[in-house]
C-alpha atoms as a PDB file:
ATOM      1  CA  UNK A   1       0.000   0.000   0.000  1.00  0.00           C
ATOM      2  CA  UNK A   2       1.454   3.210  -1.030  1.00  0.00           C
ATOM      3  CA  UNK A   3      -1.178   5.590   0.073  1.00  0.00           C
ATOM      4  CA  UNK A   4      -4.127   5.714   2.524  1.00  0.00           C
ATOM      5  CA  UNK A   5      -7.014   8.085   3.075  1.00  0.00           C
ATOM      6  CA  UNK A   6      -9.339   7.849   5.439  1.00  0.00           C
ATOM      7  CA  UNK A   7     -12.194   9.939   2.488  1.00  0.00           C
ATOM      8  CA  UNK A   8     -11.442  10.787  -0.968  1.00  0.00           C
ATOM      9  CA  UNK A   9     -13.392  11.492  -3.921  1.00  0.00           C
ATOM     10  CA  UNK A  10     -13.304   9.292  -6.796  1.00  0.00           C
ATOM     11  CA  UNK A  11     -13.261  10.249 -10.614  1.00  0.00           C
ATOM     12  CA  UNK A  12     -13.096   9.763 -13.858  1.00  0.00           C
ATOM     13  CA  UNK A  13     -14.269   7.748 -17.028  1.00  0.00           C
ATOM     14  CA  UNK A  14     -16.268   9.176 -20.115  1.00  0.00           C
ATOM     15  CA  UNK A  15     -19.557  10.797 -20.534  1.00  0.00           C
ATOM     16  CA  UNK A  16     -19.595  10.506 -23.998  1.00  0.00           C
ATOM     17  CA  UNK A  17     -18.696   6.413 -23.611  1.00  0.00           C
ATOM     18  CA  UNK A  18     -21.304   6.634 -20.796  1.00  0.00           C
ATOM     19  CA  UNK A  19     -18.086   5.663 -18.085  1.00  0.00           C
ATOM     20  CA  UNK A  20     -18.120   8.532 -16.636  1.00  0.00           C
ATOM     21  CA  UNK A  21     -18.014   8.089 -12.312  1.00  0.00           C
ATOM     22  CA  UNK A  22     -18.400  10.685  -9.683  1.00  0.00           C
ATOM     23  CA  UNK A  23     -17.834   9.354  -5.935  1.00  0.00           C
ATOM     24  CA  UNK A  24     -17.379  11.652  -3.177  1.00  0.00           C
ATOM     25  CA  UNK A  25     -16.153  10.587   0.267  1.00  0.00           C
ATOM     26  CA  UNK A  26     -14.865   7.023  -0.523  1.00  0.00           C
ATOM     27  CA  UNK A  27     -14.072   6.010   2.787  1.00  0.00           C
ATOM     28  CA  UNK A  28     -10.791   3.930   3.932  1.00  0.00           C
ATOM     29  CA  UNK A  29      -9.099   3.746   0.481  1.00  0.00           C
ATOM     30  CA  UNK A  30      -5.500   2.130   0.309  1.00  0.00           C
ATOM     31  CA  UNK A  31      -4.203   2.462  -2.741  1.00  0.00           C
ATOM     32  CA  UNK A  32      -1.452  -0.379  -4.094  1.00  0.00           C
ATOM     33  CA  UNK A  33      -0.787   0.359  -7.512  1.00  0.00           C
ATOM     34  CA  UNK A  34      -1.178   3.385  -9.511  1.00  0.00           C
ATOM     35  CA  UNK A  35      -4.843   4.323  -9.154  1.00  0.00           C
ATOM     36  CA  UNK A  36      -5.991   0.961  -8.300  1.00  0.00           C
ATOM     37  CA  UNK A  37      -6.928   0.713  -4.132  1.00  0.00           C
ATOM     38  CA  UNK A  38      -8.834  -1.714  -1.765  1.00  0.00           C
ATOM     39  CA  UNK A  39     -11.968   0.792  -0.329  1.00  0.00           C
ATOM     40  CA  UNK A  40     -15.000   1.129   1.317  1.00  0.00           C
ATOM     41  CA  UNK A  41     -18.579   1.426  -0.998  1.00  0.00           C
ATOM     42  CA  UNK A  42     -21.537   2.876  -0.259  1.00  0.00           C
ATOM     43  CA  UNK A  43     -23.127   2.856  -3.623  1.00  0.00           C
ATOM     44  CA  UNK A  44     -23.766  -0.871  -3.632  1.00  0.00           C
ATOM     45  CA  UNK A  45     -23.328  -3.846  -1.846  1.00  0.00           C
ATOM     46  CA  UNK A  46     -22.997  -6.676  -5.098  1.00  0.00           C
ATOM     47  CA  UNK A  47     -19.428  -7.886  -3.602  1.00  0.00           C
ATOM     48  CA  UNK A  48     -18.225 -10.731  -5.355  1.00  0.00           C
ATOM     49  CA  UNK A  49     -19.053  -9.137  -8.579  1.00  0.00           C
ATOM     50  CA  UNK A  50     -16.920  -6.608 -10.905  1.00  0.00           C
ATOM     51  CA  UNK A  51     -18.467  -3.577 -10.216  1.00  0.00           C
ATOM     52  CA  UNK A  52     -15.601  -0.691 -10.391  1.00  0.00           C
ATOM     53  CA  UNK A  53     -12.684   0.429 -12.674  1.00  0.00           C
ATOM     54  CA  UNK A  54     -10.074  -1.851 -11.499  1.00  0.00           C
ATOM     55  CA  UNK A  55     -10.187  -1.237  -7.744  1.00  0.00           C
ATOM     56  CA  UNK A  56     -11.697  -3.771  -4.643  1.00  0.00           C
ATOM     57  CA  UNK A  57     -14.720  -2.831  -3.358  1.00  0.00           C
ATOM     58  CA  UNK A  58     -15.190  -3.716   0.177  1.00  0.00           C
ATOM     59  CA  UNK A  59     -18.266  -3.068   2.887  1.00  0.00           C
ATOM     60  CA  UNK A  60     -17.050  -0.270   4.634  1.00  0.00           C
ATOM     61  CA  UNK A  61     -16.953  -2.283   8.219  1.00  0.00           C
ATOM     62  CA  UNK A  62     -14.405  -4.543   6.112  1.00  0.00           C
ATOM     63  CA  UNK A  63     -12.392  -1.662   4.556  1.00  0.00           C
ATOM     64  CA  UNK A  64     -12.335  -0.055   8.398  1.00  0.00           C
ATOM     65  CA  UNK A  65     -10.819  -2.664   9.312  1.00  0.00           C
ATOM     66  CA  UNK A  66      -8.422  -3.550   6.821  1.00  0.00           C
ATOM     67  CA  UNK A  67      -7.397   0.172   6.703  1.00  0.00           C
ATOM     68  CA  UNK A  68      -6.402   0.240  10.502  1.00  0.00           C
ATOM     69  CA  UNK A  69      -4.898  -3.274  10.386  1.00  0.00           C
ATOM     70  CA  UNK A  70      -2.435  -2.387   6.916  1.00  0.00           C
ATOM     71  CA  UNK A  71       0.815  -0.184   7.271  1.00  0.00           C
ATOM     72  CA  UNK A  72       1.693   2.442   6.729  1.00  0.00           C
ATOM     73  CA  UNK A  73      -0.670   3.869   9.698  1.00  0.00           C
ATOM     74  CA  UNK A  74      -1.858   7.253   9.805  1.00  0.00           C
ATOM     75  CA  UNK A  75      -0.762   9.790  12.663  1.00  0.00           C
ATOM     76  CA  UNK A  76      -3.119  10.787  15.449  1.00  0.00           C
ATOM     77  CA  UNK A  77      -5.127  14.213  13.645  1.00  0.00           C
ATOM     78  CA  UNK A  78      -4.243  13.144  10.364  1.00  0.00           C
ATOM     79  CA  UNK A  79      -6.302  11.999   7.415  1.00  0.00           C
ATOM     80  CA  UNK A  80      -3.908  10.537   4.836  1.00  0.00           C
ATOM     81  CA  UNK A  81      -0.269   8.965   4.899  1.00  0.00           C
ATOM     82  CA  UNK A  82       2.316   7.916   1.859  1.00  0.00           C
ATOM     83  CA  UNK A  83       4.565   5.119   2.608  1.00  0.00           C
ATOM     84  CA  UNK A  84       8.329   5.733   2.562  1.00  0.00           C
ATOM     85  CA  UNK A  85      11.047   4.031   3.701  1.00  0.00           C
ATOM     86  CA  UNK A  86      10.495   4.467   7.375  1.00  0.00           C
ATOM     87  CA  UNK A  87       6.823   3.509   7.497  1.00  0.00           C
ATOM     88  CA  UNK A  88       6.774   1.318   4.561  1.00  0.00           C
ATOM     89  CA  UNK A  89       3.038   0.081   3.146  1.00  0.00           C
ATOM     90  CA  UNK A  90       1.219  -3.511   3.239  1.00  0.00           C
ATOM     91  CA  UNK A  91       1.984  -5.730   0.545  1.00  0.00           C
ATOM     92  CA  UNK A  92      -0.808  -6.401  -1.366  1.00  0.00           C
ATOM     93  CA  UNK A  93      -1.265  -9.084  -3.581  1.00  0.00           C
ATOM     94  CA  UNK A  94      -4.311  -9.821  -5.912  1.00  0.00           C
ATOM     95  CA  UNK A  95      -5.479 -12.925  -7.550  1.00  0.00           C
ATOM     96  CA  UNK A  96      -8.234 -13.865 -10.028  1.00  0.00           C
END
């Protein structure tokens, strides 16, 4: 995990391809490659099936925990945290 936010917003994709995604306040994103992150959803609950533009949709009581549980871990009053090479990130790896 290279990044974590406790909310973001979320977008991108095409109207004119009919893509096009706005999500504000995605809570407990960890992102682990590029733009790609493990999150909390609120706008459905069909786990299990692909539903997003390449990230992992989690409930968000999954995601909470995940996001406390994975390094790097955010500072007391702070809402985000990059890894670096003293508080290096989670490894993440994904599988079909």
């Amino acid at each position: 995990i290279w990044s974590k936010l406790k909310y973001t917003k979320m977008s991108g994709g095409s109207k004119q391809l009919h893509t096009y995604y706005y999500l504000p306040n995605v809570p407990y994103t960890m992102y682990f490659y590029q733009g790609f992150g493990l999150h909390g959803t609120y706008w459905h609950n069909n786990f299990g099936h692909p539903m997003s533009h390449g990230c992992v949709n989690m409930s968000i009581p999954d995601a909470e925990k995940l996001f406390y549980w994975a390094d790097p871990q955010i500072p007391a009053g702070k809402n985000s945290i990059r890894a670096d090479s003293d508080h290096p990130g989670t490894r993440v790896v994904i599988h079909n």
